[in-house]
Protein backbone atom coordinates (compact mmCIF):
# COMPACT_ATOMS: atom_id res chain seq x y z
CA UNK A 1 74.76 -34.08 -28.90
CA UNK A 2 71.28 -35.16 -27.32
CA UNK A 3 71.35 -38.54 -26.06
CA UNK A 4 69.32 -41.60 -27.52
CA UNK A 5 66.87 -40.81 -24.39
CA UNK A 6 66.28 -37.80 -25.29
CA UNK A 7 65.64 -38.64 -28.73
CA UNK A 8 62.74 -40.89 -27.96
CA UNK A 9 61.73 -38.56 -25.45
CA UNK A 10 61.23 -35.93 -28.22
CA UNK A 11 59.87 -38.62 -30.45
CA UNK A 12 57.15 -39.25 -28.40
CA UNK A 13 56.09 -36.18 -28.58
CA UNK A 14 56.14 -35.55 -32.16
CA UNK A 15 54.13 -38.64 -31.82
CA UNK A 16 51.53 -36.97 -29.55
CA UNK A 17 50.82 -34.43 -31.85
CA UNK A 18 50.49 -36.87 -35.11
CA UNK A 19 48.18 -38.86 -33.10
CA UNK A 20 46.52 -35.39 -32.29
CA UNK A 21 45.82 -34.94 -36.20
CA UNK A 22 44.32 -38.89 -36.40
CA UNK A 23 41.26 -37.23 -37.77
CA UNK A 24 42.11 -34.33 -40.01
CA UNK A 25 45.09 -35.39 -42.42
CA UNK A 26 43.31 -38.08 -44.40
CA UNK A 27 44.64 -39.09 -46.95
CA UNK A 28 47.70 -38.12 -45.82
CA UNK A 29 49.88 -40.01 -43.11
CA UNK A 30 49.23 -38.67 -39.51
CA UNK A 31 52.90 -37.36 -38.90
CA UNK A 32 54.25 -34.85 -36.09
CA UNK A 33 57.72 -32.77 -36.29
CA UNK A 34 58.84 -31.08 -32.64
CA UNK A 35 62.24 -28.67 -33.35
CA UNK A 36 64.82 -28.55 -30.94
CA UNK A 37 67.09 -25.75 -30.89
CA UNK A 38 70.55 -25.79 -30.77
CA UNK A 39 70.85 -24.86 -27.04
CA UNK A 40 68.05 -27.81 -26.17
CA UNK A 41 65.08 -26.04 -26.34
CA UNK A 42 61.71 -25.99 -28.47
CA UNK A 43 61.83 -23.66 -31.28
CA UNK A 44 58.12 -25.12 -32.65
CA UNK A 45 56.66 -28.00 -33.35
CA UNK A 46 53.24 -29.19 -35.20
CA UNK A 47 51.28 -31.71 -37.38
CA UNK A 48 50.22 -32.13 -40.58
CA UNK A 49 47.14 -30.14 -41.89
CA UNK A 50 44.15 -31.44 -44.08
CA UNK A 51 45.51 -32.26 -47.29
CA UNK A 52 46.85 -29.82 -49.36
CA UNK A 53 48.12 -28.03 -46.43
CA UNK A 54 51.32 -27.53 -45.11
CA UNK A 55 53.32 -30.91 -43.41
CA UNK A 56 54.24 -31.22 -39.78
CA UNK A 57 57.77 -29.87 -40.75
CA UNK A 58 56.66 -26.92 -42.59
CA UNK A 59 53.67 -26.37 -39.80
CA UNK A 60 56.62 -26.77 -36.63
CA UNK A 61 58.85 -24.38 -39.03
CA UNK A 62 56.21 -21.55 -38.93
CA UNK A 63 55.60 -21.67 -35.45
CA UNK A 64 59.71 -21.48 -34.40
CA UNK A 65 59.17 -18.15 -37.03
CA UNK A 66 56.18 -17.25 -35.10
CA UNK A 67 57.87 -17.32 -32.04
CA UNK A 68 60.87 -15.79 -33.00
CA UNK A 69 63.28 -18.55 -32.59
CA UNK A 70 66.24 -19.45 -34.56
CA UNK A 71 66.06 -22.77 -35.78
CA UNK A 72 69.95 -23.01 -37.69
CA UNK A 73 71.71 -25.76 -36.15
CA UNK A 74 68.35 -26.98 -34.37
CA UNK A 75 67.40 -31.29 -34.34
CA UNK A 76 64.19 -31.89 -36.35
CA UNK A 77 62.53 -34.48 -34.46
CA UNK A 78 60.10 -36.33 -37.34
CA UNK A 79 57.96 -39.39 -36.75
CA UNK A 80 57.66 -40.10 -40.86
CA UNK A 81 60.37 -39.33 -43.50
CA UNK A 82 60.67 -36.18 -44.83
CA UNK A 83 58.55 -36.07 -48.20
CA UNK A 84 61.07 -35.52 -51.06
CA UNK A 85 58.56 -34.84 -54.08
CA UNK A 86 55.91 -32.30 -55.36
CA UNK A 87 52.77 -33.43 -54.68
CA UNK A 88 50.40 -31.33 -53.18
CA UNK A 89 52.72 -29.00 -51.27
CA UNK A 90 56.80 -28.80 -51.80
CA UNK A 91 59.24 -31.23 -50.11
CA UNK A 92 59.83 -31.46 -46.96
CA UNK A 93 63.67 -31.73 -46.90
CA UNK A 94 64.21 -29.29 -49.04
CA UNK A 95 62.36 -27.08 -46.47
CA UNK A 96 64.30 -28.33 -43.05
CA UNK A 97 67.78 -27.92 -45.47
CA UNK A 98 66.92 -24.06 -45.99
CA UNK A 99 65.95 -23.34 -42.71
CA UNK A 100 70.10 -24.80 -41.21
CA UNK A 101 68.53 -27.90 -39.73
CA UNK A 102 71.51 -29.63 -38.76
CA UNK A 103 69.92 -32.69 -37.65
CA UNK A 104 67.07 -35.00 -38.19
CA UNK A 105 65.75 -37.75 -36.36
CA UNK A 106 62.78 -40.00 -37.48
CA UNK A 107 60.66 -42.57 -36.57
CA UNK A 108 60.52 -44.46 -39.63
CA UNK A 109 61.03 -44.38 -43.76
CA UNK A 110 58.22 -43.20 -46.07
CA UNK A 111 56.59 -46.17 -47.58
CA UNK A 112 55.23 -44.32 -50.68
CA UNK A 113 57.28 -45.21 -53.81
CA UNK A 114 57.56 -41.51 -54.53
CA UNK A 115 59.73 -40.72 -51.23
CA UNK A 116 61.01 -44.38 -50.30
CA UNK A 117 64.32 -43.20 -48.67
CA UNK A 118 64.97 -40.16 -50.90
CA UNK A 119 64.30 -37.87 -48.52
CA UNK A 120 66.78 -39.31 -46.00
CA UNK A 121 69.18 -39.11 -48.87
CA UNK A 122 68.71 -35.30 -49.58
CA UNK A 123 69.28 -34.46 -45.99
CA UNK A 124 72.21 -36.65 -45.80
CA UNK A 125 73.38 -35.09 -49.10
CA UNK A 126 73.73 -31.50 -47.47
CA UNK A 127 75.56 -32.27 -44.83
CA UNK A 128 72.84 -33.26 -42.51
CA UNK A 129 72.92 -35.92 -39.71
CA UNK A 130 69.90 -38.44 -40.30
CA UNK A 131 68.81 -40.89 -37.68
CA UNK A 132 66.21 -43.56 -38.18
CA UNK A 133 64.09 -45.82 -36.07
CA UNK A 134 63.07 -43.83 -32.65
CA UNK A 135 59.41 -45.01 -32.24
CA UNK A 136 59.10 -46.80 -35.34
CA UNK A 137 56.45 -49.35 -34.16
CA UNK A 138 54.27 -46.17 -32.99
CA UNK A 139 54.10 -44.57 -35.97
CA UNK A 140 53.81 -47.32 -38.52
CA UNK A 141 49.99 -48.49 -36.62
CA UNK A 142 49.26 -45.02 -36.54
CA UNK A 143 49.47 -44.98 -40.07
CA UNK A 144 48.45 -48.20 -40.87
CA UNK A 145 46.33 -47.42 -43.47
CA UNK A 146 48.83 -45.41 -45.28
CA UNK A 147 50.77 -47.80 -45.22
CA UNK A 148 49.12 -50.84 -46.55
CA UNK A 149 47.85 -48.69 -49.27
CA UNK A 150 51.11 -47.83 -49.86
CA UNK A 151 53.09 -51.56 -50.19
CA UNK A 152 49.74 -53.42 -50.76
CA UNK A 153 47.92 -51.02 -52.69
CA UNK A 154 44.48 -52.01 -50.82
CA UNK A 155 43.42 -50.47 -47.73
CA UNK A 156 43.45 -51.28 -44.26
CA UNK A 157 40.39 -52.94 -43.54
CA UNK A 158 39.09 -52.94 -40.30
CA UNK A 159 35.71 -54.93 -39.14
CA UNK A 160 32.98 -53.49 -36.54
CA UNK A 161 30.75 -55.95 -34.55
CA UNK A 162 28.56 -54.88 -31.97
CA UNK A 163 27.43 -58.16 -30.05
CA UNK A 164 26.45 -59.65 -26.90
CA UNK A 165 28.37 -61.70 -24.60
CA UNK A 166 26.98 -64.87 -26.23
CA UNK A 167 27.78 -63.22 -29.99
CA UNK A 168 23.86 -62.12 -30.72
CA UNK A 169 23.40 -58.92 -32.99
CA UNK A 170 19.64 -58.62 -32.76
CA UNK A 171 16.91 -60.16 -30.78
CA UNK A 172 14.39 -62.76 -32.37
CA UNK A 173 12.45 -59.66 -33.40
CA UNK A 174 14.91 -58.17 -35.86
CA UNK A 175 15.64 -55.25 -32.91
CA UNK A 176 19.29 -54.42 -32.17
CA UNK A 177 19.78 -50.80 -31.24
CA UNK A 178 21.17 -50.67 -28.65
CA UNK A 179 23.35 -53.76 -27.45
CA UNK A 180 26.12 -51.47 -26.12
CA UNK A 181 26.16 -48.69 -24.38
CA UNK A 182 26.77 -44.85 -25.03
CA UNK A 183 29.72 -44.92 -24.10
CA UNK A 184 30.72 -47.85 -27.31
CA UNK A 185 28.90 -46.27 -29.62
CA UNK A 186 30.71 -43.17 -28.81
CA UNK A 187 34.28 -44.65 -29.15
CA UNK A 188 32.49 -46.63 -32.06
CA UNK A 189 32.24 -43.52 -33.92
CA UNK A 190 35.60 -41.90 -33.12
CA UNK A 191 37.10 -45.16 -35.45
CA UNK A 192 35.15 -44.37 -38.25
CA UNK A 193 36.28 -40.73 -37.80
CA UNK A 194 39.64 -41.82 -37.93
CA UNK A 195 39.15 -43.87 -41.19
CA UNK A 196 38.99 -42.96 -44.88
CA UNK A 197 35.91 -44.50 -45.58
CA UNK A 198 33.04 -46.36 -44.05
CA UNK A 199 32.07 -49.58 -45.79
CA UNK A 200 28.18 -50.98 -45.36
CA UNK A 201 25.73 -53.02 -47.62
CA UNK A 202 22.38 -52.42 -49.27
CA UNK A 203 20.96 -54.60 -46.26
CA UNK A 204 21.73 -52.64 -43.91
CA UNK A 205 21.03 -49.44 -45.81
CA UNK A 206 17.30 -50.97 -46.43
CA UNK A 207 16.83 -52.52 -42.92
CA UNK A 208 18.13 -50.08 -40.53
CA UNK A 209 18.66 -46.32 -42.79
CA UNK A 210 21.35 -45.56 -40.92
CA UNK A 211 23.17 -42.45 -41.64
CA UNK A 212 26.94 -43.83 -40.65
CA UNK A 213 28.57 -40.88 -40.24
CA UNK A 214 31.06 -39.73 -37.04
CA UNK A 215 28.48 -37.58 -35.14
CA UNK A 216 29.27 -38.29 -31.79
CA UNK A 217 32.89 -36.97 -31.90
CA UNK A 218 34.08 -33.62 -32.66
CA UNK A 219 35.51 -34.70 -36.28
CA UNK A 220 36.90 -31.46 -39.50
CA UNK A 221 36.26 -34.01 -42.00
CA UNK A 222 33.47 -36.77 -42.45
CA UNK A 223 34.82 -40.24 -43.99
CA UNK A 224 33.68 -41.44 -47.46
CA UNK A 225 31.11 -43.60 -47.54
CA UNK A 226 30.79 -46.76 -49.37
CA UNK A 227 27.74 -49.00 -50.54
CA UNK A 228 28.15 -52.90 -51.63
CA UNK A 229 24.69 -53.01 -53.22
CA UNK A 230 25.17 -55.57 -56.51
CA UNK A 231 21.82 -54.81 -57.78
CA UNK A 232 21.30 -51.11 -57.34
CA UNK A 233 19.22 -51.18 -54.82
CA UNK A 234 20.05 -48.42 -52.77
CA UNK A 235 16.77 -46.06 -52.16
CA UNK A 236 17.80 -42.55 -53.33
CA UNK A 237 16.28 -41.05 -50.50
CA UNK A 238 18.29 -42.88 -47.99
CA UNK A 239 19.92 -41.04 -44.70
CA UNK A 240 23.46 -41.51 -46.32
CA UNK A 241 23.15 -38.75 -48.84
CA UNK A 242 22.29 -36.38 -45.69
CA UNK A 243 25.51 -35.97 -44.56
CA UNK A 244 27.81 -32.82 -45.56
CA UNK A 245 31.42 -32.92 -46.60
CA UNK A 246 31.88 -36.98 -47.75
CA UNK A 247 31.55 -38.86 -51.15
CA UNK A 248 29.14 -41.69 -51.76
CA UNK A 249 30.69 -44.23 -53.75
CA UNK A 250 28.27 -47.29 -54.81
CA UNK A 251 29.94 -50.51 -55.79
CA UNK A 252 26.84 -52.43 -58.28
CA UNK A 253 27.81 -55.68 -60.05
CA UNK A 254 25.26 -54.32 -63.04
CA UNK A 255 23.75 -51.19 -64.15
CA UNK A 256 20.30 -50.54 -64.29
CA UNK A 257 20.41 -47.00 -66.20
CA UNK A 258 17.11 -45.49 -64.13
CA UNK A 259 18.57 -46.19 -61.20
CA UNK A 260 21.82 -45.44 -61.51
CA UNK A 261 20.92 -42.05 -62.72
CA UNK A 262 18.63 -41.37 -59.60
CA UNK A 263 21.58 -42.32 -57.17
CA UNK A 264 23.99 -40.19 -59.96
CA UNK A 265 21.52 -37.70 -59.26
CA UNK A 266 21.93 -37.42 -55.16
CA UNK A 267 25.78 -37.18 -55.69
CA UNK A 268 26.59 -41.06 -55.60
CA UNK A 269 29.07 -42.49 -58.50
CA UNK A 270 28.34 -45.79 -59.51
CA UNK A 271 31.22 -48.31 -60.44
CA UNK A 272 30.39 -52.00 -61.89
CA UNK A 273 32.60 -54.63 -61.05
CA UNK A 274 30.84 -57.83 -61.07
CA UNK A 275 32.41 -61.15 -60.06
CA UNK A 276 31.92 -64.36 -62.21
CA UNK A 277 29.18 -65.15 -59.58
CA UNK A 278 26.80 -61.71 -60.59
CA UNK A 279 28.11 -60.35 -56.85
CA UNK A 280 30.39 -57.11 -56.52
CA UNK A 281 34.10 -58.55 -56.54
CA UNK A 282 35.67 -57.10 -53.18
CA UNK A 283 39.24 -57.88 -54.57
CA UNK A 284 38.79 -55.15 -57.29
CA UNK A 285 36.47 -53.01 -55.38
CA UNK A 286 39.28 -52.61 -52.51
CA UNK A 287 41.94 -51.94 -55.12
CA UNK A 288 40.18 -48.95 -56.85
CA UNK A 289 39.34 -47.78 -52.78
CA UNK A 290 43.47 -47.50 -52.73
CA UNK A 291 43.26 -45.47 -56.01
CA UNK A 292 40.69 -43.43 -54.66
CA UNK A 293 43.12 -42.57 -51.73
CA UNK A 294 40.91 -44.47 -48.92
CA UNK A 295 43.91 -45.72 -46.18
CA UNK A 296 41.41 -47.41 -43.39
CA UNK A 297 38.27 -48.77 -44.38
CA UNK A 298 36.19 -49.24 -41.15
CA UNK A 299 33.29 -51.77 -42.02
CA UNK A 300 29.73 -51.37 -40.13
CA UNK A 301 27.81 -54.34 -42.33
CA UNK A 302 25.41 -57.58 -42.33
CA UNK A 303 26.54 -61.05 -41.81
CA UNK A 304 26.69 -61.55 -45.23
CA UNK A 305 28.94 -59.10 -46.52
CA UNK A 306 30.93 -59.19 -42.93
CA UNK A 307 31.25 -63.41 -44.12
CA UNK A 308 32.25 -62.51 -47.22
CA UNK A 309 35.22 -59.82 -46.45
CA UNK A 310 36.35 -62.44 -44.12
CA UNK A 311 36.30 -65.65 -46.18
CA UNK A 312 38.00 -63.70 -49.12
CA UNK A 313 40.82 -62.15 -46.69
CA UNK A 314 39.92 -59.13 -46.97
CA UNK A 315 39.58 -58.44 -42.88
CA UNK A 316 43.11 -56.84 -40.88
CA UNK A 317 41.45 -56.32 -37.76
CA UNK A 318 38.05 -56.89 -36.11
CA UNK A 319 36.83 -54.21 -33.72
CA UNK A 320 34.13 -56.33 -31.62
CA UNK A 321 32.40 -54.62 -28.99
CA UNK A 322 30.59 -56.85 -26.46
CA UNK A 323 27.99 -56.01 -23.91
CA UNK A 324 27.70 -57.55 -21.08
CA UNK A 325 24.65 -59.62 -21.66
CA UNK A 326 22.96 -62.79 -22.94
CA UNK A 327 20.16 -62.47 -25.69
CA UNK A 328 19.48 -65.99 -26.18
CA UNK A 329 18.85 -67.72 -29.44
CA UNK A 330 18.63 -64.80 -31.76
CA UNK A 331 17.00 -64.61 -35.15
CA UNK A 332 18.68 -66.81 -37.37
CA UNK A 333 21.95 -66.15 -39.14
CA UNK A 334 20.28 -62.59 -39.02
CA UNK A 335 21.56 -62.21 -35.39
CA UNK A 336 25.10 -63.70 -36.11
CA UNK A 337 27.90 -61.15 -37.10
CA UNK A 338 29.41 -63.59 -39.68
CA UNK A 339 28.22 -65.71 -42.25
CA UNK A 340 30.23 -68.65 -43.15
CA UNK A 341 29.37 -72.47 -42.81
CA UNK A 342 30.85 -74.87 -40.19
CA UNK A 343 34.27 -75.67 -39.49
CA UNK A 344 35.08 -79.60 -39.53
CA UNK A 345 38.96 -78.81 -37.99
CA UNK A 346 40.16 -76.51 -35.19
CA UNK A 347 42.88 -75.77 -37.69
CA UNK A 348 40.64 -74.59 -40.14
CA UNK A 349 39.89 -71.43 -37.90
CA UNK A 350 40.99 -67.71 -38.91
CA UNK A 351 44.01 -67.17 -36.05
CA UNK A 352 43.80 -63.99 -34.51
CA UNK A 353 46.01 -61.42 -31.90
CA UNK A 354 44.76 -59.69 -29.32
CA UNK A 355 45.90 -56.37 -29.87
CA UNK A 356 44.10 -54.69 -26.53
CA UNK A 357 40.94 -55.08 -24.94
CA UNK A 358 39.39 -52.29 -22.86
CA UNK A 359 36.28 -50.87 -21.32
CA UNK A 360 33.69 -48.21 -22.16
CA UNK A 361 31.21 -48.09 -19.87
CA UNK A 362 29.74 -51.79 -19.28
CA UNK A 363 30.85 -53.07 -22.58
CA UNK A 364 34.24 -54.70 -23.48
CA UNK A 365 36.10 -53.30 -26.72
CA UNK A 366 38.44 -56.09 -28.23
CA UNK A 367 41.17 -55.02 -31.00
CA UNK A 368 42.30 -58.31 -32.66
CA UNK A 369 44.21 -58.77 -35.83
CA UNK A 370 44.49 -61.59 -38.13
CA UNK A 371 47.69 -62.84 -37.51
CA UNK A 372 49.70 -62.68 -40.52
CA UNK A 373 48.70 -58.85 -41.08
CA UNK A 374 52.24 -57.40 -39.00
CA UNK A 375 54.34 -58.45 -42.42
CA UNK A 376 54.18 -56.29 -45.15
């Protein structure tokens, strides 16, 4: 029987190649399955596929086929459950119980409601050995998203800043491309291919036209893209609807019919969900983005709508790239990454975590996470 070192050791790389599929499985969970046959050695291994495709199980199963290997009595080294239900393709288990798997380890349970331990229980059920926990921590952040969508039922919301070292996002001039380097923007671009959806305003859309999609990475799928614009303001001819391959979903807190149709007719769909202040209400906006399937929603905005996310809650994790220089006083609020008014107690401030904080080129990426985020 393999020992628990070699479990993790196979683990990890099941791991490997879910982190390998970060930007194709959406909205899917990342996941990785490595087969080990019964004398010790790989029969196959693979990821998950875009979604309706086949699941790292059933992807590692046709490659021990495809190599001729014999995977009856083999260990099926998982890093999610095994998916138990018809959704888009056929369970999992049912799959690794035909084939003579004889034992399965995994990284950690399936937090949909629709698997939730089931799977475990239909391989246990037919005689299979079923192991849990090996590299749990791994593959519950790489599939964050999924699974705050999952228990929370909103998505993962993660905040982009772009700032000098003294916290400026613009000069007194309005100009702000580029504070960081190449390099940044670069890894800058890799998170939003990673996410579901990228969130922005109609400021920004207005000020700046930016197209916010993942160009600078080699990316199969583009994320969503999502517009805050209360007032449907959102010029129909702006760089956003010039990107293949990615839904443009406008959040208005009223409908002006003319407009709407002229953004209806570029693709875009509208949904109204005004606040009792005439603003869009985030609350209900991020719980139809989890019904719309969105797992990470990777926010390039304004102060404002970067003040608001935060002073509602809204904000997991703040992605703050700084570059290693001063730009003095700024314009206004303008040149602030967050709008919110002063603190009058130290205790009053949001606590955060360092989760890592690394270089690209000159510039300083910090990963920090509101600190109650770890529990659900």
């Amino acid at each position: 029987m393999p020992t628990h070192n070699a479990d993790s050791q196979q683990i990890a790389a099941a791991q490997q190649l879910a982190v390998d599929a970060r930007y194709l499985t959406d909205p899917n969970p990342r996941v990785g399955c490595v087969l080990i046959d019964a004398a010790g050695e790989l029969a196959g291994a693979g990821h998950t596929q875009r979604a309706g495709g086949p699941h790292a199980e059933i992807v590692a199963l046709q490659d021990a086929a495809a190599r001729g290997r014999s995977v009856a009595g083999a260990t099926a080294y998982v890093t999610l459950e095994p998916c138990s239900h018809h959704g888009r393709t056929a369970p999992c288990c049912d799959a690794l119980i035909a084939a003579g798997i004889r034992r399965v380890v995994a990284s950690v349970a399936d937090p949909n409601p629709l698997v939730g331990g089931q799977g475990f229980e239909r391989l246990r059920a037919a005689g299979i050995e079923v192991v849990v926990g090996p590299g749990a921590t791994e593959s519950r952040e790489l599939n964050i998203g999924f699974f705050s969508r999952m228990v929370r039922k909103t998505p993962w919301v993660r905040l982009k800043v772009a700032a000098s070292l003294d916290g400026k996002t613009a000069l007194t001039n309005g100009v702000s491309q580029w504070i960081t380097s190449e390099a940044a923007r670069t890894d800058g671009h890799a998170w939003r291919a990673r996410a579901s959806a990228v969130l922005t305003g109609v400021g920004t859309l207005i000020e700046d036209n930016p197209r916010l999609d993942a160009r600078l990475v080699e990316t199969p799928r583009q994320p969503h893209l999502v517009v805050v614009d209360s007032r449907l303001q959102t010029p129909p001819d702006a760089n956003i609807f010039g990107v293949a391959d990615r839904q443009v979903w406008i959040y208005a807190a009223q409908r002006d019919e003319a407009r709407a149709r002229a953004l209806e007719a570029r693709g875009a769909t509208i949904t109204v969900l005004p606040n009792a202040d005439g603003k869009v209400d985030l609350a209900a906006m991020l719980l139809d983005l989890a019904v719309r399937e969105v797992n990470e929603l990777h926010v390039e905005a304004g102060y404002k709508l970067n003040g608001s996310l935060l002073r509602e809650g809204w904000v997991d994790e703040l992605l703050l790239y700084l570059a290693p220089k001063f730009l003095g006083e700024g314009l206004d609020m303008a040149s602030q990454p967050f709008a919110g008014g002063p603190l009058t107690a130290l205790s009053a401030a949001l606590p955060l975590n360092f989760r890592s904080v690394d270089r690209f080129g000159p510039d300083l990426r910090i990963l920090a996470r509101v600190a109650d985020r770890d529990a659900f």
